[in-house]
N, C-alpha and C. Protein backbone atom coordinates (compact mmCIF):
# COMPACT_ATOMS: atom_id res chain seq x y z
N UNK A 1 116.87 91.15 140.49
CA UNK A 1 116.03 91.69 139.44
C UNK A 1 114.83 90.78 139.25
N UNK A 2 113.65 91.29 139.07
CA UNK A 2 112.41 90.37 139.22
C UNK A 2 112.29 90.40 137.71
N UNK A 3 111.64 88.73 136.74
CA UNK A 3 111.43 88.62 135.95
C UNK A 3 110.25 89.27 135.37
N UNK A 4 110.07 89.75 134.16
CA UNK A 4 108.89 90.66 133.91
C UNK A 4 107.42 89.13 133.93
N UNK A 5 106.20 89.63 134.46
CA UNK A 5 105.17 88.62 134.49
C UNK A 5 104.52 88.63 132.79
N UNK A 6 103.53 87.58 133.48
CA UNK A 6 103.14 87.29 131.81
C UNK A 6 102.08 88.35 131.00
N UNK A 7 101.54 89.15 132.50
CA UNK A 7 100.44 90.15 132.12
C UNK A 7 101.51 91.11 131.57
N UNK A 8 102.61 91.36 131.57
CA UNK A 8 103.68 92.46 130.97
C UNK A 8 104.14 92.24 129.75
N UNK A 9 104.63 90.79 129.65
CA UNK A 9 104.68 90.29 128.32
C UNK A 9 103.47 90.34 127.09
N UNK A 10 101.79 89.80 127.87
CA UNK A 10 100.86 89.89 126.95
C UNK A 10 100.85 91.52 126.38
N UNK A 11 100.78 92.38 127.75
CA UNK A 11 100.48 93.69 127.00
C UNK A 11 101.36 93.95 126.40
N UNK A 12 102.65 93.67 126.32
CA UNK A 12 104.00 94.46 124.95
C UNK A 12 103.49 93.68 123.64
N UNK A 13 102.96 92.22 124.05
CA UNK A 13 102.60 92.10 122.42
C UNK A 13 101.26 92.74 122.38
N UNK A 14 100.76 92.99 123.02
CA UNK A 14 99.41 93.53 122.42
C UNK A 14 99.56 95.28 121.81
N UNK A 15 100.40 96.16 122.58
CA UNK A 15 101.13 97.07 122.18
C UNK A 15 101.32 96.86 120.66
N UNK A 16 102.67 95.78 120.70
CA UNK A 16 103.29 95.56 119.00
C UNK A 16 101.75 95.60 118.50
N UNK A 17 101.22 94.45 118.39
CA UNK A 17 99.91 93.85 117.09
C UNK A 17 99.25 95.24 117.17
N UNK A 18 98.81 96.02 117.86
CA UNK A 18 98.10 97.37 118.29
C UNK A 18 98.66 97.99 116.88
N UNK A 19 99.74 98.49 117.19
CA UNK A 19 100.52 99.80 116.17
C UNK A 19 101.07 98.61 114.67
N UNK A 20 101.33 97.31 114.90
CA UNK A 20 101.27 96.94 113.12
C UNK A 20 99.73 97.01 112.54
N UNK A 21 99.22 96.99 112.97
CA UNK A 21 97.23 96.51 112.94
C UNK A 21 97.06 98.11 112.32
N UNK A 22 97.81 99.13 113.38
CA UNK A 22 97.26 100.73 112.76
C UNK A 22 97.95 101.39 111.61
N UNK A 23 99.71 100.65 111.44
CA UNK A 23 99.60 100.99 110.75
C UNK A 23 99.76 100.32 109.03
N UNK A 24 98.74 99.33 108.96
CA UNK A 24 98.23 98.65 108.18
C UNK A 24 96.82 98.99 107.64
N UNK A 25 96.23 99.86 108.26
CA UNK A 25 94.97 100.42 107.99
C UNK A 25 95.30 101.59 107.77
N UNK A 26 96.37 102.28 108.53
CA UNK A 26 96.30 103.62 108.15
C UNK A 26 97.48 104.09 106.89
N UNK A 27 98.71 103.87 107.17
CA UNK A 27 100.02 103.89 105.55
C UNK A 27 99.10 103.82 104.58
N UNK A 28 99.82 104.38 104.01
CA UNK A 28 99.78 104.05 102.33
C UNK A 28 101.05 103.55 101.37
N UNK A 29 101.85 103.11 101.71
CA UNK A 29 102.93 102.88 101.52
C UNK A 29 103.07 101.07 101.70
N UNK A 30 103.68 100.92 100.73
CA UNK A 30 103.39 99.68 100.45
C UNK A 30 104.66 98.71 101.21
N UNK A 31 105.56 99.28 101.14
CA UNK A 31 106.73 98.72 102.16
C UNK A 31 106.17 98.87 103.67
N UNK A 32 105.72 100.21 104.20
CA UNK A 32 105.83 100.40 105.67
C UNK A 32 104.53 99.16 106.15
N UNK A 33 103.29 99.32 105.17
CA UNK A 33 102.37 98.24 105.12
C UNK A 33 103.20 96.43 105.38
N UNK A 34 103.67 96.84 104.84
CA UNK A 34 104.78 95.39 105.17
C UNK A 34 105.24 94.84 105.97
N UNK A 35 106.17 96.07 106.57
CA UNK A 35 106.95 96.04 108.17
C UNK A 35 105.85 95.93 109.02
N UNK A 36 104.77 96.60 108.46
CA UNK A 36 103.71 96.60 109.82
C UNK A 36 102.98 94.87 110.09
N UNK A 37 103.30 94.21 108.96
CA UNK A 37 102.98 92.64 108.92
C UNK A 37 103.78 92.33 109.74
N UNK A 38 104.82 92.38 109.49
CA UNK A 38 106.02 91.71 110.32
C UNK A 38 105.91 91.83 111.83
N UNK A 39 105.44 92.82 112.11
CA UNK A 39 105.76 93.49 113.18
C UNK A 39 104.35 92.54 114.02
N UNK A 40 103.24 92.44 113.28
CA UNK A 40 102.02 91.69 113.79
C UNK A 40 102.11 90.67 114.52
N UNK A 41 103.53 90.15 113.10
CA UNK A 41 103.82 88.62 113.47
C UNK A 41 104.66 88.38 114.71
N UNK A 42 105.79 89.14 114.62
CA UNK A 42 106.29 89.13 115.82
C UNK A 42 105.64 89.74 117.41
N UNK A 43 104.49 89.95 117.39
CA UNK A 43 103.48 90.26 118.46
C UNK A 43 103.23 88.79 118.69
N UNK A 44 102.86 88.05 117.77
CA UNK A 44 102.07 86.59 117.77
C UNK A 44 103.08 85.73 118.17
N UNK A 45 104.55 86.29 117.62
CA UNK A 45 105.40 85.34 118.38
C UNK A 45 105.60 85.37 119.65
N UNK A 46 105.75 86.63 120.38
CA UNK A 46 105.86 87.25 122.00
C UNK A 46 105.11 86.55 122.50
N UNK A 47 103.48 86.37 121.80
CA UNK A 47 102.65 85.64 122.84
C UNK A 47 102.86 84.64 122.74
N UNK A 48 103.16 84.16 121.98
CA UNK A 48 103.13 82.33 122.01
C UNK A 48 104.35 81.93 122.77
N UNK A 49 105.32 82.52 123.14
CA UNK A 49 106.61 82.31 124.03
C UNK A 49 106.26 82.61 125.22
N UNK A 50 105.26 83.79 125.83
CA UNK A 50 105.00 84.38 127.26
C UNK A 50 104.30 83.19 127.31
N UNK A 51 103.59 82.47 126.76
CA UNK A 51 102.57 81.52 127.11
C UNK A 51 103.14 80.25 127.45
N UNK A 52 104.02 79.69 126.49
CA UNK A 52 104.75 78.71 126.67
C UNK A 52 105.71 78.71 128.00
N UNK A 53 106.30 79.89 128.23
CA UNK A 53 106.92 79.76 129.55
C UNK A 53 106.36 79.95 130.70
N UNK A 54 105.29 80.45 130.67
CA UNK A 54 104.35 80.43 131.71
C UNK A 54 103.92 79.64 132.13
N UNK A 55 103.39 78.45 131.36
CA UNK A 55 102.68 76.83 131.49
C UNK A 55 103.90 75.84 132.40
N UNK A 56 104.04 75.88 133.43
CA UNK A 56 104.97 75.02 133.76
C UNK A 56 104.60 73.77 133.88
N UNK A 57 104.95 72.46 133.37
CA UNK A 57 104.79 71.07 133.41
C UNK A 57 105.81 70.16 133.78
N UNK A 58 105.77 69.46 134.94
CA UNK A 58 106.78 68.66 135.84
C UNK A 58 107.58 69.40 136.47
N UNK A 59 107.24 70.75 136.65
CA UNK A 59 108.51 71.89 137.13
C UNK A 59 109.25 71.75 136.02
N UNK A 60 109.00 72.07 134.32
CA UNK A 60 109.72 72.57 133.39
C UNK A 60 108.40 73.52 132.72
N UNK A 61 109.68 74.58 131.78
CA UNK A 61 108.99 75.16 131.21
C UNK A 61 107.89 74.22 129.92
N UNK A 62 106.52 74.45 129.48
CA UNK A 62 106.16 73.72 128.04
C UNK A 62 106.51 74.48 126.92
N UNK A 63 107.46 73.98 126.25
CA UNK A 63 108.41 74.72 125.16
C UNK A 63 107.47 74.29 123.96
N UNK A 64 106.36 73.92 123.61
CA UNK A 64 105.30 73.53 122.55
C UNK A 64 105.33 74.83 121.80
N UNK A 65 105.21 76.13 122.63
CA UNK A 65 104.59 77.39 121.63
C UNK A 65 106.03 77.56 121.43
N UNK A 66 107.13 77.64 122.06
CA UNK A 66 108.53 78.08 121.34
C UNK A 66 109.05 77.12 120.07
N UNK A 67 108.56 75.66 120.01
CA UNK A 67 108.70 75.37 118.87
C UNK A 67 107.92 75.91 117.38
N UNK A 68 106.33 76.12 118.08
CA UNK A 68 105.44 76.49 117.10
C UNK A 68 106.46 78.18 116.32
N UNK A 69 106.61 79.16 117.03
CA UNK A 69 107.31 80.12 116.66
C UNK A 69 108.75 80.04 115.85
N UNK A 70 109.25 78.78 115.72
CA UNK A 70 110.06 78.43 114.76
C UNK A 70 109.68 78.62 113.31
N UNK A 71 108.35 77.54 113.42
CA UNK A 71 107.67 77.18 112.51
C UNK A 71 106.92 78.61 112.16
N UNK A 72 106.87 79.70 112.57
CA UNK A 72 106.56 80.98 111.84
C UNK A 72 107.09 81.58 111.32
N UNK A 73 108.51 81.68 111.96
CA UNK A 73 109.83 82.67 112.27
C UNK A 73 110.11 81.96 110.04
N UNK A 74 109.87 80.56 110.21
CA UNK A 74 110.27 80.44 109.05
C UNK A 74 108.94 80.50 107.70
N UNK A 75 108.22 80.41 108.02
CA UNK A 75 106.80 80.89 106.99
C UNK A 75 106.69 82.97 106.84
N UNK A 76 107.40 83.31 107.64
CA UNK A 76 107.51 84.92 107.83
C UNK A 76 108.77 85.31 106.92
N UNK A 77 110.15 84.66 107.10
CA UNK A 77 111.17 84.50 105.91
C UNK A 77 110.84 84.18 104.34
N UNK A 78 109.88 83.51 104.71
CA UNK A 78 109.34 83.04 102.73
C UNK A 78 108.53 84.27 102.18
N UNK A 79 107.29 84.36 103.34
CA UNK A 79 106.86 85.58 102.96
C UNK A 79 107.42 86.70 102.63
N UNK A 80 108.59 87.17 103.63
CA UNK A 80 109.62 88.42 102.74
C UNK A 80 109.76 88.15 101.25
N UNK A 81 110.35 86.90 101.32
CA UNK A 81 111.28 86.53 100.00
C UNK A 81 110.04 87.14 99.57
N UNK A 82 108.90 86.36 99.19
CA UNK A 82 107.69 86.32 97.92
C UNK A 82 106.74 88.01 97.97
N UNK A 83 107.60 88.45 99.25
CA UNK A 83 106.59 89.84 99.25
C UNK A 83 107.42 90.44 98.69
N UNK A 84 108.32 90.87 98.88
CA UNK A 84 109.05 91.88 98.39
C UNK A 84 109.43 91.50 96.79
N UNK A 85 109.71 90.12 96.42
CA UNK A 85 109.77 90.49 94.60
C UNK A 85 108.19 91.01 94.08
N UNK A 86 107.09 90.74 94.77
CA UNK A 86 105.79 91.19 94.56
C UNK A 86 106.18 93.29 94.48
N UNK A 87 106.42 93.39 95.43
CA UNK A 87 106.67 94.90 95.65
C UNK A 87 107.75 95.50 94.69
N UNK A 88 108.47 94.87 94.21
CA UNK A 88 109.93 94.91 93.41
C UNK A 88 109.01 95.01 92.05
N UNK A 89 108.21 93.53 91.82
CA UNK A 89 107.73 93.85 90.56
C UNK A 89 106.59 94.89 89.80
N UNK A 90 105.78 95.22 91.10
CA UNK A 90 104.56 96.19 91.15
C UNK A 90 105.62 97.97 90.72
N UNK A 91 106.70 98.00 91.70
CA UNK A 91 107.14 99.25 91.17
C UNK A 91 107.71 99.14 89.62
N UNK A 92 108.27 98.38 89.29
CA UNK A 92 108.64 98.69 87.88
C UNK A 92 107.99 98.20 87.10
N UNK A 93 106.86 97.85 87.60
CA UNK A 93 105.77 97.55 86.10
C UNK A 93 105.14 99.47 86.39
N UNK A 94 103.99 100.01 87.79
CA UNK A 94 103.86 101.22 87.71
C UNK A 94 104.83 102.68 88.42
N UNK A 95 106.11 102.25 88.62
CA UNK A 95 106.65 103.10 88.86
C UNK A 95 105.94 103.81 90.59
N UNK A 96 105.38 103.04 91.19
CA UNK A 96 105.29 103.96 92.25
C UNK A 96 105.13 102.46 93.42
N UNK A 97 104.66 103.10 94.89
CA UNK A 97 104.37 101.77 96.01
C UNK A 97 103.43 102.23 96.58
N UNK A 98 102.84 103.41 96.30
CA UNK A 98 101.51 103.57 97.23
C UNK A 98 100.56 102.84 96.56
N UNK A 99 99.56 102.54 97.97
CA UNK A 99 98.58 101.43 97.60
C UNK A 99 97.31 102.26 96.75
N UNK A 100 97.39 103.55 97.09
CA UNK A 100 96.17 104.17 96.59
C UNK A 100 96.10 104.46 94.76
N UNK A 101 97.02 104.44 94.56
CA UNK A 101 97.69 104.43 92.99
C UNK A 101 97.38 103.12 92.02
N UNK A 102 97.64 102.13 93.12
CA UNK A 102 97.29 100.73 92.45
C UNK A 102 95.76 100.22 92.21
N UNK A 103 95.46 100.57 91.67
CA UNK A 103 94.37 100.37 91.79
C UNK A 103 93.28 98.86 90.35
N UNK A 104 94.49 98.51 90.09
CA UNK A 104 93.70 97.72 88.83
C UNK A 104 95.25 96.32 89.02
N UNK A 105 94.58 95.33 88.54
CA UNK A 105 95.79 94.31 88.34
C UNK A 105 96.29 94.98 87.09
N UNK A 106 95.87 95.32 85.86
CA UNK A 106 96.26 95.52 84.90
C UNK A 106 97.47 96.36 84.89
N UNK A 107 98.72 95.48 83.76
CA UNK A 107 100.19 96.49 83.82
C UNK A 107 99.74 97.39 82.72
């Protein structure tokens, strides 16, 4: 079985970031807007791993970007936490999650 190359890997993340990117401009929905973050991020992680294993140094892989993707994997977990009580608190102050509704900070 031949390993997939890195031009296969770039385009699946470019794919992912593609469709979170669209549908972040296009939803209205304040959760799916969300997933579509996530989904960005994990594009940004794909690349930074196709890249890192691609770079070979001394005949090893450079595992630099697989550490850096730690260090997202866990700034992307906080963000849930702090997004979603944001989204938790926006519906029961106006009762709804579309973005087009929200339209004022004011509760």
């Amino acid at each position: 079985m031949n390993p997939a190359s890195l031009s296969e890997y770039l385009f699946a993340s470019g794919l992912l970031f593609a469709i979170g990117l669209a549908g972040v401009i296009v939803r209205r929905n304040i959760i799916v807007i969300f997933m579509c973050l996530e989904l960005m991020l994990a594009a940004a992680n794909l690349t930074l791993v196709a890249f890192s294993r691609s770079h070979i140094s001394e005949g090893l892989p450079d595992y630099d970007g697989q550490v850096l993707v730690f260090f997202i994997i866990t700034v992307a977990a906080a963000e849930v936490a702090v997004g979603l009580a944001i989204i938790v608190a926006l519906y029961r102050s106006r009762q709804t999650i579309q973005v087009d509704e929200l339209t004022s900070m004011k509760g």
